[in-house]
N, C-alpha and C. Protein backbone atom coordinates (compact mmCIF):
# COMPACT_ATOMS: atom_id res chain seq x y z
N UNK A 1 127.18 -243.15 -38.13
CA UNK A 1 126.66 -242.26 -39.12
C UNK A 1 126.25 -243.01 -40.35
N UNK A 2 125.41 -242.34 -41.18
CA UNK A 2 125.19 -242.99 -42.25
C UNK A 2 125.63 -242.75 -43.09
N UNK A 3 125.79 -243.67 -44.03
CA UNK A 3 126.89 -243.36 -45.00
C UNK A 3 126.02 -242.40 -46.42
N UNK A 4 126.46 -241.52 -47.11
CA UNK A 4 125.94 -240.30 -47.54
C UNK A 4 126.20 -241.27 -49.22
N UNK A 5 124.95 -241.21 -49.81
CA UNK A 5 125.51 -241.35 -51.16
C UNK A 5 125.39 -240.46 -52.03
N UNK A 6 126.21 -240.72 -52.88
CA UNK A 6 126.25 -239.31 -53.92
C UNK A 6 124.85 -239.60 -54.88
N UNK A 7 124.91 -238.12 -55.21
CA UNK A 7 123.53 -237.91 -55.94
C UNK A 7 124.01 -238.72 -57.71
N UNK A 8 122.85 -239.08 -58.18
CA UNK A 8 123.16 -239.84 -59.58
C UNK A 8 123.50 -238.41 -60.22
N UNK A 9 124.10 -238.15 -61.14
CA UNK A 9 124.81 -236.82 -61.77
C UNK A 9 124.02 -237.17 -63.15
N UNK A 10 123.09 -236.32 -63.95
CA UNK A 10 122.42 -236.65 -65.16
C UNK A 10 123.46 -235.86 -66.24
N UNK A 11 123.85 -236.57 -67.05
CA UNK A 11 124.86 -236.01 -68.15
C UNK A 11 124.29 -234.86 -69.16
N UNK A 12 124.84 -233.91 -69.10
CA UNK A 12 124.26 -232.85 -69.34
C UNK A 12 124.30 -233.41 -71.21
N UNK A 13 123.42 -232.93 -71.86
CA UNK A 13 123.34 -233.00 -73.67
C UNK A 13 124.40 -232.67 -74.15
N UNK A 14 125.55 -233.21 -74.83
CA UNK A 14 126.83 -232.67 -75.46
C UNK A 14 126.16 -232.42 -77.08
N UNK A 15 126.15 -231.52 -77.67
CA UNK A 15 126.26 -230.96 -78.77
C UNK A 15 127.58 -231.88 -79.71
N UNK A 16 127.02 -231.92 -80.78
CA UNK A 16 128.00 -232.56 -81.36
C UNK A 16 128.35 -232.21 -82.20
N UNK A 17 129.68 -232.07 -82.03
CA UNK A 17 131.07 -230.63 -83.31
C UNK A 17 130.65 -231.01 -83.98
N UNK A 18 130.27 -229.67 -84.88
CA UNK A 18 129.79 -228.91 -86.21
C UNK A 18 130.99 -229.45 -87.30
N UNK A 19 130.36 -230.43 -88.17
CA UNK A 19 131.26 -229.85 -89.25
C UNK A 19 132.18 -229.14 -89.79
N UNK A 20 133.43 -229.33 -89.81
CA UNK A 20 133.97 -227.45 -90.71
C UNK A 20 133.63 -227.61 -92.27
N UNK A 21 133.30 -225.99 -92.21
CA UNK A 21 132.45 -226.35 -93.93
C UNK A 21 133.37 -226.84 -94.48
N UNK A 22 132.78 -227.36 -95.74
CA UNK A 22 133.73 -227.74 -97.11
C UNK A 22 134.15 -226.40 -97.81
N UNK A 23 135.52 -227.04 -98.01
CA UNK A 23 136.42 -225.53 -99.25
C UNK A 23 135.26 -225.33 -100.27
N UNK A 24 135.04 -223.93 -101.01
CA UNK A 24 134.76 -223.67 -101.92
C UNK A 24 135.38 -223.62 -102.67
N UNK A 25 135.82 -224.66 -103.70
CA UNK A 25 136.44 -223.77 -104.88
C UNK A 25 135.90 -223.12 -105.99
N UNK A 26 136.81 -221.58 -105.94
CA UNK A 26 135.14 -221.43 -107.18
C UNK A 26 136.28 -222.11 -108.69
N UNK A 27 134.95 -221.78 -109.69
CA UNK A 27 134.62 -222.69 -111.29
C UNK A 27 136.00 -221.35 -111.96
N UNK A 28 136.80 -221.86 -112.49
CA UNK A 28 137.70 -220.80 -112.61
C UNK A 28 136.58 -220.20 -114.46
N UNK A 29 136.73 -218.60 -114.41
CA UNK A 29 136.40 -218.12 -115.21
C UNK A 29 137.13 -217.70 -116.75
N UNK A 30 136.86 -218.19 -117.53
CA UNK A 30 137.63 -218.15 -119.21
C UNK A 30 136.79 -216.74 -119.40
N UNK A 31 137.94 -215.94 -119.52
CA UNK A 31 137.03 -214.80 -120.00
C UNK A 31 136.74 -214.91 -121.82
N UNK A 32 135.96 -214.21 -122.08
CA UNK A 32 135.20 -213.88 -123.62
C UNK A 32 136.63 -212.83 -124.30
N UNK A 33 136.75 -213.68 -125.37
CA UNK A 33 137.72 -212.89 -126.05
C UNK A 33 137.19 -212.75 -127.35
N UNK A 34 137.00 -211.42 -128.31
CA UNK A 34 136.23 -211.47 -129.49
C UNK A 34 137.54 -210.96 -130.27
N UNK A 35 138.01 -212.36 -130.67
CA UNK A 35 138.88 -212.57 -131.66
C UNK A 35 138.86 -211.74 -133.28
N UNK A 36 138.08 -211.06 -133.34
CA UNK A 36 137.31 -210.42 -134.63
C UNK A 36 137.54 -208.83 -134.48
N UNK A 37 138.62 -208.50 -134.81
CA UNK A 37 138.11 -207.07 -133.89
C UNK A 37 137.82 -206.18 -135.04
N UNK A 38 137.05 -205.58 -134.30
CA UNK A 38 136.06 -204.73 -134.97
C UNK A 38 136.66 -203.20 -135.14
N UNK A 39 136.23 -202.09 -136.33
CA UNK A 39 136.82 -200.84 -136.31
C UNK A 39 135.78 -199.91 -135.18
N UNK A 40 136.20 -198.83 -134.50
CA UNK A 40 135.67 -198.34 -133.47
C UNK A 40 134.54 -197.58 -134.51
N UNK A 41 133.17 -197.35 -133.63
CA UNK A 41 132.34 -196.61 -134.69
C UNK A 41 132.41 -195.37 -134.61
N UNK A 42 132.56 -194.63 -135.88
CA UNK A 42 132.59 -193.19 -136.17
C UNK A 42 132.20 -192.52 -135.42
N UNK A 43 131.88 -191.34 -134.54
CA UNK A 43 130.93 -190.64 -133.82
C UNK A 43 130.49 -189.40 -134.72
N UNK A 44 129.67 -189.14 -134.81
CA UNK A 44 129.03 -187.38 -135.50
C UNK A 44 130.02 -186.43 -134.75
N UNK A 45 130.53 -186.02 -135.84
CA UNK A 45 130.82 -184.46 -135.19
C UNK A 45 129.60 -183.35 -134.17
N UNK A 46 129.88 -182.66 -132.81
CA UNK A 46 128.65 -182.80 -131.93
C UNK A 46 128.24 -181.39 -132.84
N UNK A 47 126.94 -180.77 -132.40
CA UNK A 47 126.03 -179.80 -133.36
C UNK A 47 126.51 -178.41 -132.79
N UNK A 48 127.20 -177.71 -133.51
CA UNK A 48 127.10 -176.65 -132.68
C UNK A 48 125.83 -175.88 -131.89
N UNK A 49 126.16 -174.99 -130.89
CA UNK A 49 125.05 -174.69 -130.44
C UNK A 49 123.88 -173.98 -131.07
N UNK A 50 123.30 -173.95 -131.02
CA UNK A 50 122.07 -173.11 -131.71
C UNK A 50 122.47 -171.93 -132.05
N UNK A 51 122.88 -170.73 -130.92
CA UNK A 51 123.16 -169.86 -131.07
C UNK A 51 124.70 -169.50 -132.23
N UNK A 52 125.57 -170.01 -132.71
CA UNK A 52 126.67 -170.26 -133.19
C UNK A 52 125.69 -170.84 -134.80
N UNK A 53 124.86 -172.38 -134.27
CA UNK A 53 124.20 -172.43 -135.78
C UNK A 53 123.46 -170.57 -136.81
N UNK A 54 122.99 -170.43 -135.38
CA UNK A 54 122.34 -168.96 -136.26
C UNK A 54 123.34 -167.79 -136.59
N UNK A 55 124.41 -167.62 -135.88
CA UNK A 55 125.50 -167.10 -136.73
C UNK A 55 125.94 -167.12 -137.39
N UNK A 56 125.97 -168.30 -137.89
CA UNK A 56 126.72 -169.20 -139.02
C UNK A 56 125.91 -168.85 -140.36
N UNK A 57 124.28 -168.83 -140.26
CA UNK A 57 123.71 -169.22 -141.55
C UNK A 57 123.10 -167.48 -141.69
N UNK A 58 123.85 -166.19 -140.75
CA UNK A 58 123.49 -164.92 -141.25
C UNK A 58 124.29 -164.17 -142.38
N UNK A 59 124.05 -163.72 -142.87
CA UNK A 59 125.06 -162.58 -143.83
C UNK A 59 126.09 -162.33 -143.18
N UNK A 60 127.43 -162.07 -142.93
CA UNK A 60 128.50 -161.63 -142.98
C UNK A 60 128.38 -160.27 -143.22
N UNK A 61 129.23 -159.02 -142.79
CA UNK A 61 128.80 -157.91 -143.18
C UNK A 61 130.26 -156.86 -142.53
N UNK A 62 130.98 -157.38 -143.44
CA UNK A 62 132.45 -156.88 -142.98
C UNK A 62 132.40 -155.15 -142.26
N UNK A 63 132.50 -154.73 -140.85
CA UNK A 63 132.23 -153.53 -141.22
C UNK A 63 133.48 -152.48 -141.08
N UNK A 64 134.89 -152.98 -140.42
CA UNK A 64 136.25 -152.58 -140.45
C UNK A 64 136.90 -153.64 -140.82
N UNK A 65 138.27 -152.96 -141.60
CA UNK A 65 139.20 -153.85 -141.61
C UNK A 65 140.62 -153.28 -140.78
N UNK A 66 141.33 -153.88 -139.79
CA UNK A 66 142.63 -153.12 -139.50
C UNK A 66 143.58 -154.20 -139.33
N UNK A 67 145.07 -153.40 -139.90
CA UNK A 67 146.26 -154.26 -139.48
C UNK A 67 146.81 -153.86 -138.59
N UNK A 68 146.81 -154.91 -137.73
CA UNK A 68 147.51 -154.66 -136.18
C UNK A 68 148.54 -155.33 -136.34
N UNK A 69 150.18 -155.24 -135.37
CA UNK A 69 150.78 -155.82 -135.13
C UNK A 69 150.98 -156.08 -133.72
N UNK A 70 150.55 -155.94 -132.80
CA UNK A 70 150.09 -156.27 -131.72
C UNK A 70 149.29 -158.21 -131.39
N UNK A 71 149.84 -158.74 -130.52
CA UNK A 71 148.72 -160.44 -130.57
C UNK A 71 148.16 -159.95 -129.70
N UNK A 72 147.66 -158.84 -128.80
CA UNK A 72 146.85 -158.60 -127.84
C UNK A 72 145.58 -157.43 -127.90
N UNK A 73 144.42 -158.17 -127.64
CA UNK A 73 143.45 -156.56 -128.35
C UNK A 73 142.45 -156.56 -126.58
N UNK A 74 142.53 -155.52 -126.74
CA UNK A 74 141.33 -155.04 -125.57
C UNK A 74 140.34 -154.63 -126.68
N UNK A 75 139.01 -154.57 -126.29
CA UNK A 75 137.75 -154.72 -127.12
C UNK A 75 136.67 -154.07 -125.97
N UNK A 76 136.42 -152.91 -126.33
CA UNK A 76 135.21 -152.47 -125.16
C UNK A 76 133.95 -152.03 -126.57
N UNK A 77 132.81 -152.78 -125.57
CA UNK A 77 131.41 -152.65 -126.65
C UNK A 77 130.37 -151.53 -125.87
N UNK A 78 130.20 -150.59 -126.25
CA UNK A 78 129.25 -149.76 -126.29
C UNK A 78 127.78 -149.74 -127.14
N UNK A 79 127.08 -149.63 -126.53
CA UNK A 79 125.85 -148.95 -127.19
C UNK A 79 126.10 -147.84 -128.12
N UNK A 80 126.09 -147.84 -129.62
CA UNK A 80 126.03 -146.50 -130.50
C UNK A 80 124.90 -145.60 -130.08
N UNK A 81 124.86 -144.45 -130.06
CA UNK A 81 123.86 -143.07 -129.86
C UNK A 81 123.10 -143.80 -128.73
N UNK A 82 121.78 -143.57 -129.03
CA UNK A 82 120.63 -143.24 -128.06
C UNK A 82 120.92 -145.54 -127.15
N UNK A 83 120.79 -145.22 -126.23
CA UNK A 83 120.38 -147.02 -125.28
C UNK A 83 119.24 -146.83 -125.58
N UNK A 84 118.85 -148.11 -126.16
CA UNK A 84 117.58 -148.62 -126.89
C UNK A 84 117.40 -149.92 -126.15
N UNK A 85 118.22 -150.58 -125.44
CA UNK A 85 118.18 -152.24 -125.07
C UNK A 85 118.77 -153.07 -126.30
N UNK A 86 119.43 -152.24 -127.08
CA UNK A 86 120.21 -153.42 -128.17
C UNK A 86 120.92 -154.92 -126.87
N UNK A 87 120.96 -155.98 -127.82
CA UNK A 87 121.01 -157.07 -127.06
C UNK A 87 122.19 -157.75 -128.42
N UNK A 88 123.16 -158.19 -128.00
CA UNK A 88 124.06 -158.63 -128.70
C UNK A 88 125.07 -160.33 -128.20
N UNK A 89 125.65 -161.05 -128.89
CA UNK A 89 126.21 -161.99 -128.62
C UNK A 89 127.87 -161.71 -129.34
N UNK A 90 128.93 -162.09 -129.06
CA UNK A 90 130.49 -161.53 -129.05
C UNK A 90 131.00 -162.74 -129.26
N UNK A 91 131.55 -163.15 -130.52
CA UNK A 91 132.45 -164.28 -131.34
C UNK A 91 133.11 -163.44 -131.50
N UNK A 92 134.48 -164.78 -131.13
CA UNK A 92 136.20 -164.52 -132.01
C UNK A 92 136.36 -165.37 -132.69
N UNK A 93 136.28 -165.01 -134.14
CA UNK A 93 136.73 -166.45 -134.81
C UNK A 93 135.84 -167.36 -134.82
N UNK A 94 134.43 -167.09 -134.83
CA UNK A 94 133.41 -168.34 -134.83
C UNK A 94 132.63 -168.54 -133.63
N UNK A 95 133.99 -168.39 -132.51
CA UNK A 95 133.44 -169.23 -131.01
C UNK A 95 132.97 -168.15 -130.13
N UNK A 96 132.08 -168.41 -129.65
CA UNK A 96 131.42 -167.89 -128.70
C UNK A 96 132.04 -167.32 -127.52
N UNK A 97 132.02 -165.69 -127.42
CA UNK A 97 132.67 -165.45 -126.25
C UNK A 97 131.42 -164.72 -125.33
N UNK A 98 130.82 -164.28 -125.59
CA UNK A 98 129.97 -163.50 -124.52
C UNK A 98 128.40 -163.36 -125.16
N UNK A 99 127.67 -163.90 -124.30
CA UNK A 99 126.05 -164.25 -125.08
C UNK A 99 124.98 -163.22 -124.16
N UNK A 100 124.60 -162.79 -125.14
CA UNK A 100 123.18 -162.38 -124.57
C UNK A 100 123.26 -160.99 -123.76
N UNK A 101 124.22 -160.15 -124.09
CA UNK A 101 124.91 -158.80 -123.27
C UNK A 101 124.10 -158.02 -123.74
N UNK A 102 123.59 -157.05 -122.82
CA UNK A 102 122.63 -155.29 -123.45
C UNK A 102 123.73 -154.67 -123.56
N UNK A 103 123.76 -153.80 -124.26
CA UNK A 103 124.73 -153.16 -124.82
C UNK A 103 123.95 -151.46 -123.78
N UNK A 104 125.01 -150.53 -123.27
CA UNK A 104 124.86 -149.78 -122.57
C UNK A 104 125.96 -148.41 -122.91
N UNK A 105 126.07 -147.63 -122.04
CA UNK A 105 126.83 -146.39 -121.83
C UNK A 105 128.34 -147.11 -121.06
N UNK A 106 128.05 -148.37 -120.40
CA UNK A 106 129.27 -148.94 -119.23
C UNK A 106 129.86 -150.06 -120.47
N UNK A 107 130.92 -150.11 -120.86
CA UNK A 107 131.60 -151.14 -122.11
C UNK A 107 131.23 -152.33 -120.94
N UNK A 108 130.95 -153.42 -122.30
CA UNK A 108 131.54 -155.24 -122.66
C UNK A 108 132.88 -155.16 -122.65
N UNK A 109 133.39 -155.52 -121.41
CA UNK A 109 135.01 -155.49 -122.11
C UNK A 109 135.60 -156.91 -122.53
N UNK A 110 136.45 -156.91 -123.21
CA UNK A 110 137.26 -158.22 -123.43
C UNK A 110 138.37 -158.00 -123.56
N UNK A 111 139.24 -158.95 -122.97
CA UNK A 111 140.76 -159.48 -123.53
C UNK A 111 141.16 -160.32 -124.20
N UNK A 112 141.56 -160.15 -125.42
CA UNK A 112 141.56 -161.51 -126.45
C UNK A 112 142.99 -161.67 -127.05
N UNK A 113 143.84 -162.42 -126.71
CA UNK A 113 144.94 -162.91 -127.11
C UNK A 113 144.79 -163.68 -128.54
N UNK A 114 145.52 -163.42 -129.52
CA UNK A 114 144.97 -163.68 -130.83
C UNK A 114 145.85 -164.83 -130.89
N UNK A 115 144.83 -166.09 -131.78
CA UNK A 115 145.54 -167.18 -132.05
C UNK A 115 147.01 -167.02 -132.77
N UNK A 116 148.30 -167.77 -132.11
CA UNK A 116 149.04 -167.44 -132.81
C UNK A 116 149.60 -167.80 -134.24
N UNK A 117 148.39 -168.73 -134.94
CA UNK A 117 148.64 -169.53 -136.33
C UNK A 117 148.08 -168.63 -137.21
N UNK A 118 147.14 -167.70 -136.63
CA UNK A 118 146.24 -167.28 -138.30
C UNK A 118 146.39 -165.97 -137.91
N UNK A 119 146.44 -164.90 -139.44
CA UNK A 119 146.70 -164.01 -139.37
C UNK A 119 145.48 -163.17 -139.59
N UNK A 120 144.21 -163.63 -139.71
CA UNK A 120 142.92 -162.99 -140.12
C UNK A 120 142.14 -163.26 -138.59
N UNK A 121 141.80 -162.24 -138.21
CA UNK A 121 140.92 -162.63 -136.80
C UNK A 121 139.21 -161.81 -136.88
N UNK A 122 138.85 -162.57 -136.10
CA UNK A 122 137.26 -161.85 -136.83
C UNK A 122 136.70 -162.09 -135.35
N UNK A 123 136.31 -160.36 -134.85
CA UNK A 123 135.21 -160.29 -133.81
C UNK A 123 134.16 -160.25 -134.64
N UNK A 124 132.86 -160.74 -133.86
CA UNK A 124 131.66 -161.01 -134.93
C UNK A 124 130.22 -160.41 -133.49
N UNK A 125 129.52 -158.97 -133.88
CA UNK A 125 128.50 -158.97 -133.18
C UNK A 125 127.56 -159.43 -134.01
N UNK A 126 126.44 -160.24 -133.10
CA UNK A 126 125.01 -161.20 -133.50
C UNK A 126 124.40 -160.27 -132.81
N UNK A 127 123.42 -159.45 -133.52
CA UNK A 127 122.04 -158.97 -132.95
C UNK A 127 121.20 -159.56 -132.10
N UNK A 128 120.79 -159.66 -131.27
CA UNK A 128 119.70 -160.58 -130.31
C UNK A 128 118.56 -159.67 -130.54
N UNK A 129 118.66 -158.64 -130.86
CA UNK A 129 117.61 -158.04 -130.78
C UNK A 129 118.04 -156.93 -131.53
N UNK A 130 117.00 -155.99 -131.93
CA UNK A 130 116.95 -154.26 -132.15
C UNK A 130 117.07 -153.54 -131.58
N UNK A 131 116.29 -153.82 -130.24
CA UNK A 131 116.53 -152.78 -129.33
C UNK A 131 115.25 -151.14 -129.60
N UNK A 132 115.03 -150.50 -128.80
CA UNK A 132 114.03 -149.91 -129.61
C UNK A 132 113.88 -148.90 -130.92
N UNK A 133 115.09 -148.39 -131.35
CA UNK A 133 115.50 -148.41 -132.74
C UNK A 133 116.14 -148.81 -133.70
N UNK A 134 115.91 -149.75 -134.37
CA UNK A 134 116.99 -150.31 -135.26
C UNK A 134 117.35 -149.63 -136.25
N UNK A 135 118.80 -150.57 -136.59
CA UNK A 135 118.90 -151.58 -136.34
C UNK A 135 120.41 -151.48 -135.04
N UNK A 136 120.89 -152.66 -134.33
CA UNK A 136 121.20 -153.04 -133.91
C UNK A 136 122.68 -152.34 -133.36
N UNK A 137 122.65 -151.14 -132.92
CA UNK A 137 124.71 -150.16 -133.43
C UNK A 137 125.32 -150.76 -132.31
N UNK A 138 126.64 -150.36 -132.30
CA UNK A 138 127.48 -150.43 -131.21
C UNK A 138 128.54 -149.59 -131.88
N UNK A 139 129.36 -148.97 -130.60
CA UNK A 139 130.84 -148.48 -130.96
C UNK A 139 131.67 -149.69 -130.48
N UNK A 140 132.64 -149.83 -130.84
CA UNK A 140 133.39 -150.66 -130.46
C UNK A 140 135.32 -149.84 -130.59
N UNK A 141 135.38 -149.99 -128.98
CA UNK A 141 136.96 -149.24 -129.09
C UNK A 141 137.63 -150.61 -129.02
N UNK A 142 138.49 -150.57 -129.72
CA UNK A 142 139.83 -151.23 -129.56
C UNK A 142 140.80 -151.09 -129.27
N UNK A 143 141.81 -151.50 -128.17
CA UNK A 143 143.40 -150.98 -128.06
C UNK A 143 143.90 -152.32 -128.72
N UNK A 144 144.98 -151.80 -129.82
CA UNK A 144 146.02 -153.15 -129.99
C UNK A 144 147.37 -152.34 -129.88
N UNK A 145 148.01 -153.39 -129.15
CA UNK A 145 149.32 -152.19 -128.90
C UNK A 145 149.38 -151.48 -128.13
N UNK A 146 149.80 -149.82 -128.49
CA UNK A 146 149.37 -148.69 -128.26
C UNK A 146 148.99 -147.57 -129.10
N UNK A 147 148.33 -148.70 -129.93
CA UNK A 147 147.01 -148.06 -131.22
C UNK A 147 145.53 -148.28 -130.67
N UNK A 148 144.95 -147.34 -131.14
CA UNK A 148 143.24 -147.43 -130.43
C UNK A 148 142.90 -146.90 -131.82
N UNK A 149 141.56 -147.40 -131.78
CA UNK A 149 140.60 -147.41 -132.94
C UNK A 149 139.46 -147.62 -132.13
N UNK A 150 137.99 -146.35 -132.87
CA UNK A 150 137.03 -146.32 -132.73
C UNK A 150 136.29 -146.86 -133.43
N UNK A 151 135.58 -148.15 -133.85
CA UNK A 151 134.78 -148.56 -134.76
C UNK A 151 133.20 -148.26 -134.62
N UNK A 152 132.77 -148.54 -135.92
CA UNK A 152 131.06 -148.51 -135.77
C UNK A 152 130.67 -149.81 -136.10
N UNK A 153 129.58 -150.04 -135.80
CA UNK A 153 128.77 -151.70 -136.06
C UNK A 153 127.45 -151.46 -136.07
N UNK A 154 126.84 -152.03 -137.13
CA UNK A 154 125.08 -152.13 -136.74
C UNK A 154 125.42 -153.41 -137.69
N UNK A 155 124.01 -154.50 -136.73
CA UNK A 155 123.71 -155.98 -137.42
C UNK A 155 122.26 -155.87 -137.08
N UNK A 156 121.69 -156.38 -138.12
CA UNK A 156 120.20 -156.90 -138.25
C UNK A 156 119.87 -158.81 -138.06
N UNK A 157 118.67 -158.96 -137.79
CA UNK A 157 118.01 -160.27 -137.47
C UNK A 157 118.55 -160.80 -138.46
N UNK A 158 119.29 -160.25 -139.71
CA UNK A 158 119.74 -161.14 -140.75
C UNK A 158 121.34 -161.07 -140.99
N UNK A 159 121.89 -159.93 -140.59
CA UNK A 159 123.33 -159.57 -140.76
C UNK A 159 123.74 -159.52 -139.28
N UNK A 160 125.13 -160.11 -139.63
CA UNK A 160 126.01 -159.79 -138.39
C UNK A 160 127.35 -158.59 -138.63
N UNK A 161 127.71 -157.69 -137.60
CA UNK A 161 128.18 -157.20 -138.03
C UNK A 161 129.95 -157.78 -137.73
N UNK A 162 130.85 -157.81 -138.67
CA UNK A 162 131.78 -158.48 -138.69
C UNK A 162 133.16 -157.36 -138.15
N UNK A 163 134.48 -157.36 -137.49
CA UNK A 163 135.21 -156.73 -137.35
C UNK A 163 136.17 -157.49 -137.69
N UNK A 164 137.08 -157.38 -138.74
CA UNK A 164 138.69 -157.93 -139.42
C UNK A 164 139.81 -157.30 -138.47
N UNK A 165 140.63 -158.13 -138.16
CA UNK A 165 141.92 -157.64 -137.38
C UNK A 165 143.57 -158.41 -138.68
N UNK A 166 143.80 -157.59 -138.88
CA UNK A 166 144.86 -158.40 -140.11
C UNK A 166 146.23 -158.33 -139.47
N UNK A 167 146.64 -159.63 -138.50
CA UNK A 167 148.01 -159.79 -138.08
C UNK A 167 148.53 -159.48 -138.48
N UNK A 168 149.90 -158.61 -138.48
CA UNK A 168 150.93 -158.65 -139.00
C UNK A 168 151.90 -158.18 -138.22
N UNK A 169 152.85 -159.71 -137.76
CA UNK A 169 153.75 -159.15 -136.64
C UNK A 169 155.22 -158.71 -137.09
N UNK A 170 155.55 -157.58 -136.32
CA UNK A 170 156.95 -156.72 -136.16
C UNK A 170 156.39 -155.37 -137.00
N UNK A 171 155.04 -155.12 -136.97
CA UNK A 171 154.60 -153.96 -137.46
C UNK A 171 154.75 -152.52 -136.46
N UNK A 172 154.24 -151.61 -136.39
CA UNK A 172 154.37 -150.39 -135.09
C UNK A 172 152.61 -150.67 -134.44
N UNK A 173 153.28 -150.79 -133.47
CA UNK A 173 151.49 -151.02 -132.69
C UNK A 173 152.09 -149.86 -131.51
C-alpha cells in the first residue's frame, strides 16, 4: 500500500487579543462655592386679580349692619323683584367667593364659617352688570344661628353693595 500523507493543514488567521481598555479616571470636580452670600431678592407682592382690583377701587356702600353670635352664616342670594339678568360677583372679607352668578328666583347659596380672629365680617355684592333694570338688587337671606334676616342690596358699575356681620360670641343666635 501506499503510504497516505497527511494534507499540509494552513493555519487558520489568529486574531490578536484586544487590548483591555485603559481605566478612566475621571478629573475629580471642585464644585463653585460663592463665598459672598448674597440677600435673597425681594419678590412683588402678586396683583390681585382684576376682578378683586375693581372691587377694591368701587365705593363701599354699607347696606346692613347685624350682630350675630353665631361663627356660622348660611347666605342665600336672590334676585330682588322683577329677574332682569342682574349678574353679580360674592366676597367675604375681600376674597373672592363666587364670580360671575345671574342672580334668579333659585338662591346662590353659601356656607361661610367666619374667621375666627376678627369680629367685623363683610359679604360684598359687585355688580357685573344691571341687568335690564337698574340698578343691580338682590335679597339676601341669612341664617346665623337660629336667627334669619332678610336683607336688601342694590350696587351700581360704581358701588358695591356691602353686608356687615358684627361677631359677638356667647350672644343668643
Amino acid at each position: 500500500p501506499k503510504p497516505v500523507t497527511p494534507k499540509p493543514v494552513t493555519p487558520k488567521p489568529v486574531n490578536p487579543k484586544p487590548e483591555p481598555p485603559k481605566p478612566v479616571t475621571p478629573k475629580p470636580v471642585t464644585p463653585k462655592i460663592d463665598t459672598i452670600k448674597k440677600p435673597l431678592p425681594v419678590l412683588p407682592k402678586p396683583d390681585p386679580t382684576p376682578i378683586v382690583k375693581k372691587m377694591i377701587e368701587r365705593r363701599q356702600s354699607e347696606q346692613s349692619r347685624i350682630a350675630i353670635s353665631s361663627n356660622h352664616l348660611n347666605i342665600k342670594v336672590y334676585d330682588n323683584g322683577e329677574i332682569d339678568n342682574d349678574t353679580v360677583s360674592i366676597f367675604y372679607n375681600k376674597k373672592l367667593l363666587i364670580s360671575h352668578k345671574r342672580l334668579s328666583d333659585k338662591p346662590i347659596e353659601l356656607d361661610i364659617d367666619l374667621d375666627p380672629g376678627v369680629s367685623t365680617h363683610e359679604i360684598t355684592l359687585f355688580a357685573e352688570n344691571l341687568g335690564g333694570i337698574p340698578p343691580n338688587t338682590a335679597l339676601v337671606v341669612v341664617k346665623a344661628g337660629n336667627k334669619r334676616y332678610e336683607l336688601r342690596s342694590k350696587a351700581s358699575l360704581q358701588e358695591n353693595a356691602v353686608l356687615v356681620f358684627e361677631y359677638r360670641p356667647g350672644g343668643q343666635d
